[in-house]
N, C-alpha and C. Protein backbone atom coordinates (compact mmCIF):
# COMPACT_ATOMS: atom_id res chain seq x y z
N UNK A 1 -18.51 111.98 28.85
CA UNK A 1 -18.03 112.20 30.20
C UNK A 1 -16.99 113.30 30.23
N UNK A 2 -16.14 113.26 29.57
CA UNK A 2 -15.28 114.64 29.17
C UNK A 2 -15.83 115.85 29.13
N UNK A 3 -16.99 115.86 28.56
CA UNK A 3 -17.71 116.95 28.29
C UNK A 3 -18.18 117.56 29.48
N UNK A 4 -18.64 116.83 30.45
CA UNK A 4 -19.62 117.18 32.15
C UNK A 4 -17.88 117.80 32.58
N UNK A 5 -17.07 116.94 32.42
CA UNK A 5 -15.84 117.17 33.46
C UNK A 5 -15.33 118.52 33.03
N UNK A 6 -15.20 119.02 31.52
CA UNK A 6 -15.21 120.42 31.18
C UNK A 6 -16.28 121.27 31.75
N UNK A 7 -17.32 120.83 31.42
CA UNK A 7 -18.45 122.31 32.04
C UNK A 7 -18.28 122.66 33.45
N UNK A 8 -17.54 121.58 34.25
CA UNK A 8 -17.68 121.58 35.38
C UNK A 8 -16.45 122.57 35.97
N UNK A 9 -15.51 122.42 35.24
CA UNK A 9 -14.01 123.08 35.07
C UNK A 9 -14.48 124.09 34.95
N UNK A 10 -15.50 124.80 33.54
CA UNK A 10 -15.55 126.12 33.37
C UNK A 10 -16.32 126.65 34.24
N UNK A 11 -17.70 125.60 35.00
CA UNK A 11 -18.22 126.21 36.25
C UNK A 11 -17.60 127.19 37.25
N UNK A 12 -16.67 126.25 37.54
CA UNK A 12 -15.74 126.71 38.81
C UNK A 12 -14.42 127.91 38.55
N UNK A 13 -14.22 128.09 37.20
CA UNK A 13 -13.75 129.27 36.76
C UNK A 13 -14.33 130.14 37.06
N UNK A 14 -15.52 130.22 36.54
CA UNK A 14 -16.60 131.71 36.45
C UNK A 14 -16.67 131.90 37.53
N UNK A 15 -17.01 131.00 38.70
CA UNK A 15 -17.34 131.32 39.78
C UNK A 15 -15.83 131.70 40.86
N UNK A 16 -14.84 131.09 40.44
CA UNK A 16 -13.59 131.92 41.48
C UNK A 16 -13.22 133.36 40.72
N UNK A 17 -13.94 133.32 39.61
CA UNK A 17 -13.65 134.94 38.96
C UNK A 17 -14.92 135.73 39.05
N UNK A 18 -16.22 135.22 39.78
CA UNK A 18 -16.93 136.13 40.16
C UNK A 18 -16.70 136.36 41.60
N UNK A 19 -16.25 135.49 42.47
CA UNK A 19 -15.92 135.85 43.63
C UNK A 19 -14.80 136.85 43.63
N UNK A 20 -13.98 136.48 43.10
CA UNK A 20 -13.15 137.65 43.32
C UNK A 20 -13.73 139.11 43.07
N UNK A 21 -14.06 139.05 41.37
CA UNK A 21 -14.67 140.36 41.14
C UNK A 21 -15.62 141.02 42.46
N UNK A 22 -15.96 140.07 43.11
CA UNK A 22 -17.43 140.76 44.52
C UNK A 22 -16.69 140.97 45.30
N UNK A 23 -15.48 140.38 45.73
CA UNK A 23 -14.86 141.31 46.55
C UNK A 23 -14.13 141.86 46.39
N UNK A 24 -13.54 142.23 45.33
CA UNK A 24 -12.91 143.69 45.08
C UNK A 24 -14.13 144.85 44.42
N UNK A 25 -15.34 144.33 44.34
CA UNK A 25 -16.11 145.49 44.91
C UNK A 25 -16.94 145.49 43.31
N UNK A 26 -16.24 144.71 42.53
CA UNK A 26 -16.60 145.14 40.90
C UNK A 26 -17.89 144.15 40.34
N UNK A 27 -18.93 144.71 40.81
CA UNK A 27 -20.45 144.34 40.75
C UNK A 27 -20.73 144.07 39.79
N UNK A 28 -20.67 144.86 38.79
CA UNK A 28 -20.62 144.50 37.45
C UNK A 28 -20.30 143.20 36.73
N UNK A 29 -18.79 143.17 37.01
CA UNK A 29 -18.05 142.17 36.62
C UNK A 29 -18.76 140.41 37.17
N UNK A 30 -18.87 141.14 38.17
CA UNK A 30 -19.07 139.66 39.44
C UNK A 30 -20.42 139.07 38.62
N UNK A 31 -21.44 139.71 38.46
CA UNK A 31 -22.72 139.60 37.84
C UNK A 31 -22.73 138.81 36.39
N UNK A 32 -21.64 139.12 35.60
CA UNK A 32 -21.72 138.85 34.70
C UNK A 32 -21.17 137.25 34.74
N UNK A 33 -20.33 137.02 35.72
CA UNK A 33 -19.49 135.47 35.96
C UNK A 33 -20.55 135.13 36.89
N UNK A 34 -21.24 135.30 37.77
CA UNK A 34 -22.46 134.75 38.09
C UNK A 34 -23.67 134.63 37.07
N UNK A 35 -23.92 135.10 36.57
CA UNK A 35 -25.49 134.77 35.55
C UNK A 35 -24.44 133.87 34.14
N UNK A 36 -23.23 133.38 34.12
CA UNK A 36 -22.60 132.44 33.42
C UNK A 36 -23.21 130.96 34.05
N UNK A 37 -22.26 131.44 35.85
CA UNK A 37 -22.80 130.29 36.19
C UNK A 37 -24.24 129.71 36.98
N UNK A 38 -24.89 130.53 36.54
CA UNK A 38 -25.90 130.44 36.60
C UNK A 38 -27.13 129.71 35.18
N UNK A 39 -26.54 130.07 34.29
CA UNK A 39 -26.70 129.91 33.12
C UNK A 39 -26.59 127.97 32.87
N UNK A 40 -25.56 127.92 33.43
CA UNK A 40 -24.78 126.27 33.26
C UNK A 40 -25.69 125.73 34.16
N UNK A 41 -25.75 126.01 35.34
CA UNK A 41 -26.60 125.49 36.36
C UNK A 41 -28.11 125.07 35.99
N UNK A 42 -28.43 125.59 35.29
CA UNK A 42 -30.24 125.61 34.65
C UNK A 42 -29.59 124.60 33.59
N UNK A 43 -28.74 124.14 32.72
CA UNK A 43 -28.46 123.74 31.99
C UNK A 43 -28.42 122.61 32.44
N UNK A 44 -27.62 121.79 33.63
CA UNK A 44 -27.56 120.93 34.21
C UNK A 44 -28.77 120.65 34.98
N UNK A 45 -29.81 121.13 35.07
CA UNK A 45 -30.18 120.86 36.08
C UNK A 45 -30.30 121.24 37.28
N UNK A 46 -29.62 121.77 37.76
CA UNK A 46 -29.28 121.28 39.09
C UNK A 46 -29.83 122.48 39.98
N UNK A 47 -31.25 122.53 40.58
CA UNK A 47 -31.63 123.23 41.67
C UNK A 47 -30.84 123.63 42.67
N UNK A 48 -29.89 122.84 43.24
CA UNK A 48 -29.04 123.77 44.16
C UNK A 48 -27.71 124.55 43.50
N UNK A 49 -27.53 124.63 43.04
CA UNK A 49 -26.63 125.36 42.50
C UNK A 49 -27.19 126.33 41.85
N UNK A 50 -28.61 126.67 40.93
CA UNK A 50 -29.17 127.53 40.57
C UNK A 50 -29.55 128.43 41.72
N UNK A 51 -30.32 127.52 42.64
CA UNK A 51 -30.67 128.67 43.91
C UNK A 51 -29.41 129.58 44.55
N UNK A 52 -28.10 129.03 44.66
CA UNK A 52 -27.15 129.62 45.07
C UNK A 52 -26.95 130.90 44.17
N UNK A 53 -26.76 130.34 43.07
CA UNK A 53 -26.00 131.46 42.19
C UNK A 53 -26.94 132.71 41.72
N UNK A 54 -28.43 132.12 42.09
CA UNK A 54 -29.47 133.42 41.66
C UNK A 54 -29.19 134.11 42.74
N UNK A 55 -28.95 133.49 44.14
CA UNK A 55 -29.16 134.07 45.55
C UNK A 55 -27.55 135.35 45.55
N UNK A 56 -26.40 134.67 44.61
CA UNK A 56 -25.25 135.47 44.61
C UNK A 56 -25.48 136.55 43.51
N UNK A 57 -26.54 136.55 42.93
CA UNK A 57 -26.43 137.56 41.76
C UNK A 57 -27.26 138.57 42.13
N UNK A 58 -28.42 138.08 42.95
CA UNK A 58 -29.11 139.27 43.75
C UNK A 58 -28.21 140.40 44.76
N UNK A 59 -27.44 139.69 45.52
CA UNK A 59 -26.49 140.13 46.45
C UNK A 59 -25.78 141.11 45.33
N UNK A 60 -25.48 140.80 44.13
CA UNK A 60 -23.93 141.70 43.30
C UNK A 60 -25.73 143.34 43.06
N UNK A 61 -26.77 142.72 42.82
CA UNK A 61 -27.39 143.79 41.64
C UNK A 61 -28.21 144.79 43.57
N UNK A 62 -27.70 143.86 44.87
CA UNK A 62 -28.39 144.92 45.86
C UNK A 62 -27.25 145.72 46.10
N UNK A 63 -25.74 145.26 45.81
CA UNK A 63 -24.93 146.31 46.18
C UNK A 63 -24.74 147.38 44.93
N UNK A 64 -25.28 147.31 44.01
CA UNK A 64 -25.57 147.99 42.78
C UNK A 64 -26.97 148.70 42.83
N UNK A 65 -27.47 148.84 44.04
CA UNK A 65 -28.92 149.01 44.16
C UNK A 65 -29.98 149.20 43.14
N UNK A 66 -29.92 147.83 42.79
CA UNK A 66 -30.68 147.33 41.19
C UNK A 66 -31.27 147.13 42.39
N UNK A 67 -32.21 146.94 43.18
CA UNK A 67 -33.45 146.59 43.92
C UNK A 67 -34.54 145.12 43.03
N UNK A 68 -35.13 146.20 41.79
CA UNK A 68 -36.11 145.23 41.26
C UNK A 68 -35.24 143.96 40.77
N UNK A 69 -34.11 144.39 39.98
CA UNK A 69 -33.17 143.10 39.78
C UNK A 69 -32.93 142.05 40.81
N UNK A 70 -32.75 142.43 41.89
CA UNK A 70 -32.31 141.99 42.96
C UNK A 70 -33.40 141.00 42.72
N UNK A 71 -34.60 141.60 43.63
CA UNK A 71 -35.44 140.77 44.01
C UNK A 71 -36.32 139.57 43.03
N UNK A 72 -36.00 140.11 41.55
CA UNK A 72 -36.14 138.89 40.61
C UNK A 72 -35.38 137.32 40.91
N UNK A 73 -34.08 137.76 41.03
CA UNK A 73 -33.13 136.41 41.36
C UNK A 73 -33.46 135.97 42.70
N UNK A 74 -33.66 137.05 43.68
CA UNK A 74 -34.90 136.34 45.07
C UNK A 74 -35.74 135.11 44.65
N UNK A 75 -36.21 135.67 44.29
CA UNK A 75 -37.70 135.53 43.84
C UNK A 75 -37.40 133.52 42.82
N UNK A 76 -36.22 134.00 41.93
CA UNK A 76 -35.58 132.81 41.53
C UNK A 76 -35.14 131.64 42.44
N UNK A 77 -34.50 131.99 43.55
CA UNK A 77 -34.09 131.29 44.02
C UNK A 77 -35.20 130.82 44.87
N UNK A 78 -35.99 131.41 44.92
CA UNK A 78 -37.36 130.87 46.30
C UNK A 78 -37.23 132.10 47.83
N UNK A 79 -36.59 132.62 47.82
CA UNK A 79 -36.74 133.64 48.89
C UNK A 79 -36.97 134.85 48.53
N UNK A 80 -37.72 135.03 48.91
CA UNK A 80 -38.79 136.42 48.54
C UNK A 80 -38.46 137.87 48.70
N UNK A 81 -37.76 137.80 50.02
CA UNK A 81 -37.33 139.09 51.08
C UNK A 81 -36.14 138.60 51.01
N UNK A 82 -35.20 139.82 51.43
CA UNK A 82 -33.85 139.81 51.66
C UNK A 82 -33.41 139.66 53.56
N UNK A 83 -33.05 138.51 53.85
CA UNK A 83 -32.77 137.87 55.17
C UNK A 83 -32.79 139.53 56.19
N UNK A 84 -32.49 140.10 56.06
CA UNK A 84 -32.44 141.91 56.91
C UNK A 84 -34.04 141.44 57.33
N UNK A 85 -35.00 141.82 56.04
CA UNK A 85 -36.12 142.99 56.25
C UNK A 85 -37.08 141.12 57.01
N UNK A 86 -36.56 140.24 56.56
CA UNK A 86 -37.22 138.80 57.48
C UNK A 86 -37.11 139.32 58.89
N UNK A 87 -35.71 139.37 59.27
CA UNK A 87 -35.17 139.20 60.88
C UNK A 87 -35.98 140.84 61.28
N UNK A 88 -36.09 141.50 60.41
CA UNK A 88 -36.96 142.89 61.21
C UNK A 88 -38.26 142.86 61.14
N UNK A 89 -38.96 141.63 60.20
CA UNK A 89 -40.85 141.40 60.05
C UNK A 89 -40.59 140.69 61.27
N UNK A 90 -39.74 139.84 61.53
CA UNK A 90 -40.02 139.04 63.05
C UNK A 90 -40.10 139.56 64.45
N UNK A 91 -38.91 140.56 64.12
CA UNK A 91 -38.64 141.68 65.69
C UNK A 91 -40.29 142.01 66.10
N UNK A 92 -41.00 142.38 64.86
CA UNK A 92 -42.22 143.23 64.92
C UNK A 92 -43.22 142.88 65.48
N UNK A 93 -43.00 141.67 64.68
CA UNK A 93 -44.31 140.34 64.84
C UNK A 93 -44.35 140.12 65.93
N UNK A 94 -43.07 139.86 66.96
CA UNK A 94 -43.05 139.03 68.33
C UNK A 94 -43.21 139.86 69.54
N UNK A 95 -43.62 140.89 69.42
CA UNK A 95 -44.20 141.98 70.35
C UNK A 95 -42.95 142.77 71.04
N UNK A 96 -41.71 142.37 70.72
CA UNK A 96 -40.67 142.79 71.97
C UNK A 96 -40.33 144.18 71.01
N UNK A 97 -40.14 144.15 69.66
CA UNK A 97 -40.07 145.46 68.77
C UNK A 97 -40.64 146.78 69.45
N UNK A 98 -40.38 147.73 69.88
CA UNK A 98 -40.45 148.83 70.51
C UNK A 98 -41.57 148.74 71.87
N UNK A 99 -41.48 147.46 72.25
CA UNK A 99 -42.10 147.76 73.76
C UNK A 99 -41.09 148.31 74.70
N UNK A 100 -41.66 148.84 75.38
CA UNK A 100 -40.76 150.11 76.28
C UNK A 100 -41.08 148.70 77.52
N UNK A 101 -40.28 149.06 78.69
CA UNK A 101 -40.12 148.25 79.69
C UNK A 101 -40.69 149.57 80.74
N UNK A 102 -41.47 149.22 81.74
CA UNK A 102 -42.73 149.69 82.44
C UNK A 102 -42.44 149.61 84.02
């Protein structure tokens, strides 16, 4: 039981030191404390926390415009497309996307 209550400690390290690193802009950094805790997460188990942290590591490698990277950890987490290019397949789909008013 000590042992879960440590991983869990070092979880939440990596992750207030990849948040920070993402918003002070350092992609790199952030990536590397995300695919940690990401790492633990597959270790445990635990589907929601994996989907999160693939979904935060895509976000560090699109502002790094790693693209194919990106969309691997998409793709990990279960979402395919990046929420943008969804909300603009829908504009399209629903006929109101460049109809002119008559």
């Amino acid at each position: 039981m000590c042992s879960q209550a440590k991983d869990i400690v070092s979880l939440r390290l990596s992750h207030c030191r990849a948040e920070r690193a993402a918003q002070q802009r350092q992609y790199h950094l952030a990536a590397l404390h995300y695919r940690h805790c990401l790492e633990t997460a597959e270790l445990r188990e635990d589907c929601q926390a994996v989907r999160f942290f693939a979904l935060r590591l895509a976000d560090c490698y699109e502002q790094m415009e790693l693209s194919p990277k990106a969309q691997a950890f998409r793709d990990l987490a279960g979402e395919p497309r990046p929420a943008e290019q969804r909300r603009d397949s829908r504009r399209e789909g629903d006929g109101t996307a460049g109809a002119s008013i008559a």
